[in-house]
Protein backbone atom coordinates (compact mmCIF):
# COMPACT_ATOMS: atom_id res chain seq x y z
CA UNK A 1 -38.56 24.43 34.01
CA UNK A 2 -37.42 24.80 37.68
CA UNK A 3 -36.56 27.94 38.55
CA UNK A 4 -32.08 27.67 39.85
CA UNK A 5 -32.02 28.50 43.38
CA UNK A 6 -30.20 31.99 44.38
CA UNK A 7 -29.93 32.53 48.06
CA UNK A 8 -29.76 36.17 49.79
CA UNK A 9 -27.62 36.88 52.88
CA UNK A 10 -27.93 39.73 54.71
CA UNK A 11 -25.66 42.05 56.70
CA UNK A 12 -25.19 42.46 60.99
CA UNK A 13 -28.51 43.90 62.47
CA UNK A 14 -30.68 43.50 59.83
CA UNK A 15 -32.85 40.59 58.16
CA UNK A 16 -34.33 39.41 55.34
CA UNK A 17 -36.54 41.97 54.33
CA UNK A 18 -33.94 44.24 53.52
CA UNK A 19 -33.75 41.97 49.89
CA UNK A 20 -37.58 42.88 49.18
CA UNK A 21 -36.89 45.84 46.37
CA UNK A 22 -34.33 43.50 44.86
CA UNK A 23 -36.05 40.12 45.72
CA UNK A 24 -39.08 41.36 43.77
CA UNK A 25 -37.11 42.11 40.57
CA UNK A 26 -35.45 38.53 40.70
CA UNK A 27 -38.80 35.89 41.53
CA UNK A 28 -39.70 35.56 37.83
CA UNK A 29 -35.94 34.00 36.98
CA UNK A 30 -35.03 32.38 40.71
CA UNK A 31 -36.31 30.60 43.60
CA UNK A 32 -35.33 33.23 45.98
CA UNK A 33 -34.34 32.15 49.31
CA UNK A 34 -33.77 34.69 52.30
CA UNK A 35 -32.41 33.33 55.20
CA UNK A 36 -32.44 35.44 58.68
CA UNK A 37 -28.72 34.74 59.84
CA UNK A 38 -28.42 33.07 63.51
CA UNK A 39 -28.75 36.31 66.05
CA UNK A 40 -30.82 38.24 63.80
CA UNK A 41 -34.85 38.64 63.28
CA UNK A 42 -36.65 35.86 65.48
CA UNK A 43 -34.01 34.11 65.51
CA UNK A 44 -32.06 33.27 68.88
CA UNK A 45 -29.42 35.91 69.94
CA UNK A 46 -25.74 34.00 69.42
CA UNK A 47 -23.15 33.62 72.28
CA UNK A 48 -20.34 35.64 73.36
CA UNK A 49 -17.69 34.65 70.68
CA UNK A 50 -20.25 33.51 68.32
CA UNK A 51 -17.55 32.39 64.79
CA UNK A 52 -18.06 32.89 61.40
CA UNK A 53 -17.96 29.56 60.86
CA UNK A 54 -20.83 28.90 63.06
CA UNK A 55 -22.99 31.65 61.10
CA UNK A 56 -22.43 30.07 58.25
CA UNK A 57 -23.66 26.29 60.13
CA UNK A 58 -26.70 28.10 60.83
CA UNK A 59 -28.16 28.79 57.35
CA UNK A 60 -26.32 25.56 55.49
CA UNK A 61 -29.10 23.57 55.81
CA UNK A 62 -31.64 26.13 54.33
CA UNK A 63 -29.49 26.49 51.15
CA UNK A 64 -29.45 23.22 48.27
CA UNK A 65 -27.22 22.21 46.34
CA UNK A 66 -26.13 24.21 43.58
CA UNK A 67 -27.34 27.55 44.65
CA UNK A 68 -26.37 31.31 43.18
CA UNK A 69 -24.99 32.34 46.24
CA UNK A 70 -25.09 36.61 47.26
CA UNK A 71 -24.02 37.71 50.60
CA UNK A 72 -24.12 41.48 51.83
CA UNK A 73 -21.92 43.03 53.87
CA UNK A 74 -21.15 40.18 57.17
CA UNK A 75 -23.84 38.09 54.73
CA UNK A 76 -20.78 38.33 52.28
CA UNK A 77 -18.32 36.60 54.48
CA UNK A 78 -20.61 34.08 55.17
CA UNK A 79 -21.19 33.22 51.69
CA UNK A 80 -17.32 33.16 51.35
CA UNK A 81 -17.07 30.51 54.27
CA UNK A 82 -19.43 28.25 52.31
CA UNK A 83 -17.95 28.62 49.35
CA UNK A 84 -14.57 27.45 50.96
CA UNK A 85 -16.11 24.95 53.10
CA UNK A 86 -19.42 23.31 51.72
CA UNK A 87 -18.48 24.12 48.04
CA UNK A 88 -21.18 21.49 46.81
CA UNK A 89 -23.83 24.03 47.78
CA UNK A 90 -22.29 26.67 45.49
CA UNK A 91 -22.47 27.26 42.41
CA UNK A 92 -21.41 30.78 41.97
CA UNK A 93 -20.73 33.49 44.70
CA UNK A 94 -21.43 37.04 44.89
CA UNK A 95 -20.39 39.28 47.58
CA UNK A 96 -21.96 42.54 47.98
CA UNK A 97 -20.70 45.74 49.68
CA UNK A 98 -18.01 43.32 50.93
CA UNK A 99 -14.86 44.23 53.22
CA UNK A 100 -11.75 42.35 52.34
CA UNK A 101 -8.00 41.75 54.12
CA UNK A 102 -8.22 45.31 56.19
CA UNK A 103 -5.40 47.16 56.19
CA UNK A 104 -4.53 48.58 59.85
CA UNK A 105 -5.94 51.24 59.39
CA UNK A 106 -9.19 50.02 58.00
CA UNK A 107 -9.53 47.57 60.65
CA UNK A 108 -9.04 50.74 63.12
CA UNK A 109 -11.78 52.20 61.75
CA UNK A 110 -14.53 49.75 62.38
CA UNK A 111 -13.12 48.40 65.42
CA UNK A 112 -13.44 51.54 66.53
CA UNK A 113 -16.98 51.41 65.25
CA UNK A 114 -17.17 48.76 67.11
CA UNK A 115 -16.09 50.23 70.37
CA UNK A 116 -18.16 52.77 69.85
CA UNK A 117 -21.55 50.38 69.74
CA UNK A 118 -20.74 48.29 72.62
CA UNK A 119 -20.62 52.18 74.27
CA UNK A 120 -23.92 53.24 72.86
CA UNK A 121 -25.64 51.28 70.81
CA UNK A 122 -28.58 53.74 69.52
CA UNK A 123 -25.88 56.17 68.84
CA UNK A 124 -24.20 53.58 66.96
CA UNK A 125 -27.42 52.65 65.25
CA UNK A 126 -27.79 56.29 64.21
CA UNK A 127 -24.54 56.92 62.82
CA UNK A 128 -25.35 53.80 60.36
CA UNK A 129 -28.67 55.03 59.51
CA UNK A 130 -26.64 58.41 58.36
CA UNK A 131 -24.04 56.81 56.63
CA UNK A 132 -25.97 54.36 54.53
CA UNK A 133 -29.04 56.41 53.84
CA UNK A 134 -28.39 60.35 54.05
CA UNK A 135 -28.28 62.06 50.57
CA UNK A 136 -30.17 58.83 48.93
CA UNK A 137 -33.49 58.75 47.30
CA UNK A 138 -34.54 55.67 49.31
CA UNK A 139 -38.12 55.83 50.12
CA UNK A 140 -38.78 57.32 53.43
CA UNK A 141 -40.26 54.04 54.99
CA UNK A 142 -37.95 51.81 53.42
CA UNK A 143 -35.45 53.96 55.59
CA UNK A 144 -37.61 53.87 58.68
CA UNK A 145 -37.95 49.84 58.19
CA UNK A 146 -34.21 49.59 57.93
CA UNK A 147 -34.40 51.68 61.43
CA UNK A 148 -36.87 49.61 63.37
CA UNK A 149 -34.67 46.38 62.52
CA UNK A 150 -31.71 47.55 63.83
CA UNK A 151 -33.00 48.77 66.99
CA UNK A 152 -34.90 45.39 67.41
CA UNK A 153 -31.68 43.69 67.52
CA UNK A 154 -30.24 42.03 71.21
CA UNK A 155 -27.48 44.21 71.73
CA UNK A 156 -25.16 41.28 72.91
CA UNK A 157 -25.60 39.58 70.04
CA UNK A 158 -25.49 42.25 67.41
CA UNK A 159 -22.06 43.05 69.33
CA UNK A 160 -20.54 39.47 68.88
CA UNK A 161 -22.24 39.46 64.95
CA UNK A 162 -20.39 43.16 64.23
CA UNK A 163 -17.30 41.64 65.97
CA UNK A 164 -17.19 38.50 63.37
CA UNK A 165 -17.69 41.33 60.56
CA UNK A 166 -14.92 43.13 62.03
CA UNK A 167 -12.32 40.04 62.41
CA UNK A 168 -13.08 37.53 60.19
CA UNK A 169 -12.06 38.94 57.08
CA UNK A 170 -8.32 38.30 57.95
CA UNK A 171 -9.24 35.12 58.63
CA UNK A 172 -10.69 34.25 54.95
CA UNK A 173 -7.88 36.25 53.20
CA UNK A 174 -5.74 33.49 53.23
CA UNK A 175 -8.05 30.99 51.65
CA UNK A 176 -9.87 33.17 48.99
CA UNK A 177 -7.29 31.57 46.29
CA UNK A 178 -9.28 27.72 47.01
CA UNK A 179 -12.81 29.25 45.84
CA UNK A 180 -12.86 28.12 42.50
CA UNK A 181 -16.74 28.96 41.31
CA UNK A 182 -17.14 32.36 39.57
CA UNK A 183 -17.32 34.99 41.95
CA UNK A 184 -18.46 38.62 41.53
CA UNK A 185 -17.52 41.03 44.33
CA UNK A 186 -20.05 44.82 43.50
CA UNK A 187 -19.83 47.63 46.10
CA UNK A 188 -21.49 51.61 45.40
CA UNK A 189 -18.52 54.15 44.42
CA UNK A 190 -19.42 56.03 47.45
CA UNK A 191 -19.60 53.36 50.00
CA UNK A 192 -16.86 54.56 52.58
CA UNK A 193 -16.59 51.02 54.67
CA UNK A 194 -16.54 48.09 51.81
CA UNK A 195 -15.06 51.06 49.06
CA UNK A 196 -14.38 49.98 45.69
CA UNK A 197 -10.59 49.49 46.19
CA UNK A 198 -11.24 46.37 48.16
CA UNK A 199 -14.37 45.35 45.94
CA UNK A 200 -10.75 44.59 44.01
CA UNK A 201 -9.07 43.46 45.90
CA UNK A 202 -11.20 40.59 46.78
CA UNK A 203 -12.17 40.24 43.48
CA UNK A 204 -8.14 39.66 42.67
CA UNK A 205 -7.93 37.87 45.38
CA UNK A 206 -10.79 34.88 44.11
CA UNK A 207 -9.33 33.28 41.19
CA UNK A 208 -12.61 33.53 38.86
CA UNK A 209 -13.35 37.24 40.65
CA UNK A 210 -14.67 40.24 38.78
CA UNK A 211 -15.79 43.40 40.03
CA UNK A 212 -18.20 45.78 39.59
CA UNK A 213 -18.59 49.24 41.17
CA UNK A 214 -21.89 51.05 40.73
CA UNK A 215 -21.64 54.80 40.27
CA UNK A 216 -23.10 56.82 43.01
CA UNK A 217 -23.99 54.13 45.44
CA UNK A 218 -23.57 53.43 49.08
CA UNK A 219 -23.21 50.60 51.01
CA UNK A 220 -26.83 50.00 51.27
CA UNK A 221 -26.56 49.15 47.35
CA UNK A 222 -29.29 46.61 47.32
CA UNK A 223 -31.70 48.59 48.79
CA UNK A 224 -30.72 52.23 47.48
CA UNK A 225 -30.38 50.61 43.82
CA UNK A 226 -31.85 47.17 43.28
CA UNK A 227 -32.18 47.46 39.21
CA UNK A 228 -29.20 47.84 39.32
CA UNK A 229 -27.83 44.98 41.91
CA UNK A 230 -29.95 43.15 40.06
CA UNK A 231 -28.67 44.03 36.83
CA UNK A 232 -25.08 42.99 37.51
CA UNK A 233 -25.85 39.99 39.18
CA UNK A 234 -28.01 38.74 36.25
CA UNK A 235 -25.51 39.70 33.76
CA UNK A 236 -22.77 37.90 36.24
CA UNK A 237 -24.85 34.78 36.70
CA UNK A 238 -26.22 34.68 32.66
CA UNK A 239 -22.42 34.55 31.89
CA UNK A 240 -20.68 32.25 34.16
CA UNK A 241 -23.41 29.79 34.41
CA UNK A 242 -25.74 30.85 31.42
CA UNK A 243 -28.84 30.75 33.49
């Protein structure tokens, strides 16, 4: 039997291997596919005003029809583009650690984040090392990896990727209503950027949404605890599509 595809999308400044702990614990049910986004890993850096729409043109054609698709982070609002705009390649949608319709002051804070990379990007890079990883359990070189990915990044393009994952939420908010596929939005309880109240409020916002917050998490939830991404996104997919 052919294994249903499930595609992994991953977040500004990092690549594909950040799936590997959870990637591992889902190859014996799905073909796995991990695409690099466009501006990220070997591939090209984007231009100035790079779109979310154009991120999402950029890793269409490595996903088939019918695909489980999970986005982290900016990988989530990619995955919510497709599912609004080449809804024949999804069949359900998952959106990890995902930020939904800001408030002001929640768009404040990472455009100020934001600022604050385009000023200094290895400080930048360091505060995010500090707030995904510090207090975690996550293996020492796992964290180190996570490190040498980020700093590998082209700053220009890393700025115009974080600037897409800073905007274009407002710009899907409108439209979440039109995904009809079931749709899981899971954040950690202690992620302070994509927190669990809007892990509900997108998953309110997507008319077959449901949510799931994992207990002592942070944003890095994939990577900090993959049994148990994995175990809600099983128990998601196994029920809406009975995979």
């Amino acid at each position: 039997m052919t294994k249903p595809p499930l595609v992994l999308l991953h977040g500004v400044g990092l690549d594909h291997t950040m799936w590997e702990p959870a990637a591992a614990l889902l190859a014996d049910r799905f073909a796995v596919i991990t695409p690099d986004l466009p501006g990220h890993s070997s591939r090209p850096p984007v231009h100035d005003g790079v779109t979310l729409a154009e991120l999402a043109d950029g890793v269409a054609g490595e996903i088939p029809v019918g695909a489980h698709l999970v986005g982290f982070s900016l990988g989530a609002l990619v995955v919510q583009q497709l599912a609004l705009h080449r809804p024949e390649l999804t069949a359900t949608l998952t959106s990890v650690s995902s930020v939904c319709a800001r408030t002001s002051g929640e768009r404040a804070s990472v455009l100020g984040r934001l600022r604050a990379a385009e000023a200094d990007f290895a400080a930048s890079a360091a505060a995010s090392m500090e707030r995904w990883y510090a207090g975690t359990d996550v293996d020492a070189d796992r964290i180190a990896r996570t490190e040498a990915t980020l700093l590998a990044n082209d700053v220009r393009s890393f700025l115009g990727c974080y600037r897409v994952f800073a905007t274009a939420d407002a710009e899907l908010a409108p439209h979440l209503g039109d995904i009809a596929v079931p749709a899981l939005a899971v954040t950690g309880a202690e992620d302070p950027g994509s927190t669990p109240e809007m892990t509900h409020r997108l998953a309110a916002a997507l008319p077959r949404g449901r949510a799931v917050v994992v207990p002592g998490a942070r944003h890095m939830l994939p990577v900090e605890r993959p049994q148990a991404f994995v175990d809600s996104l099983t128990t998601f997919i196994g029920e809406s599509a009975h995979v």
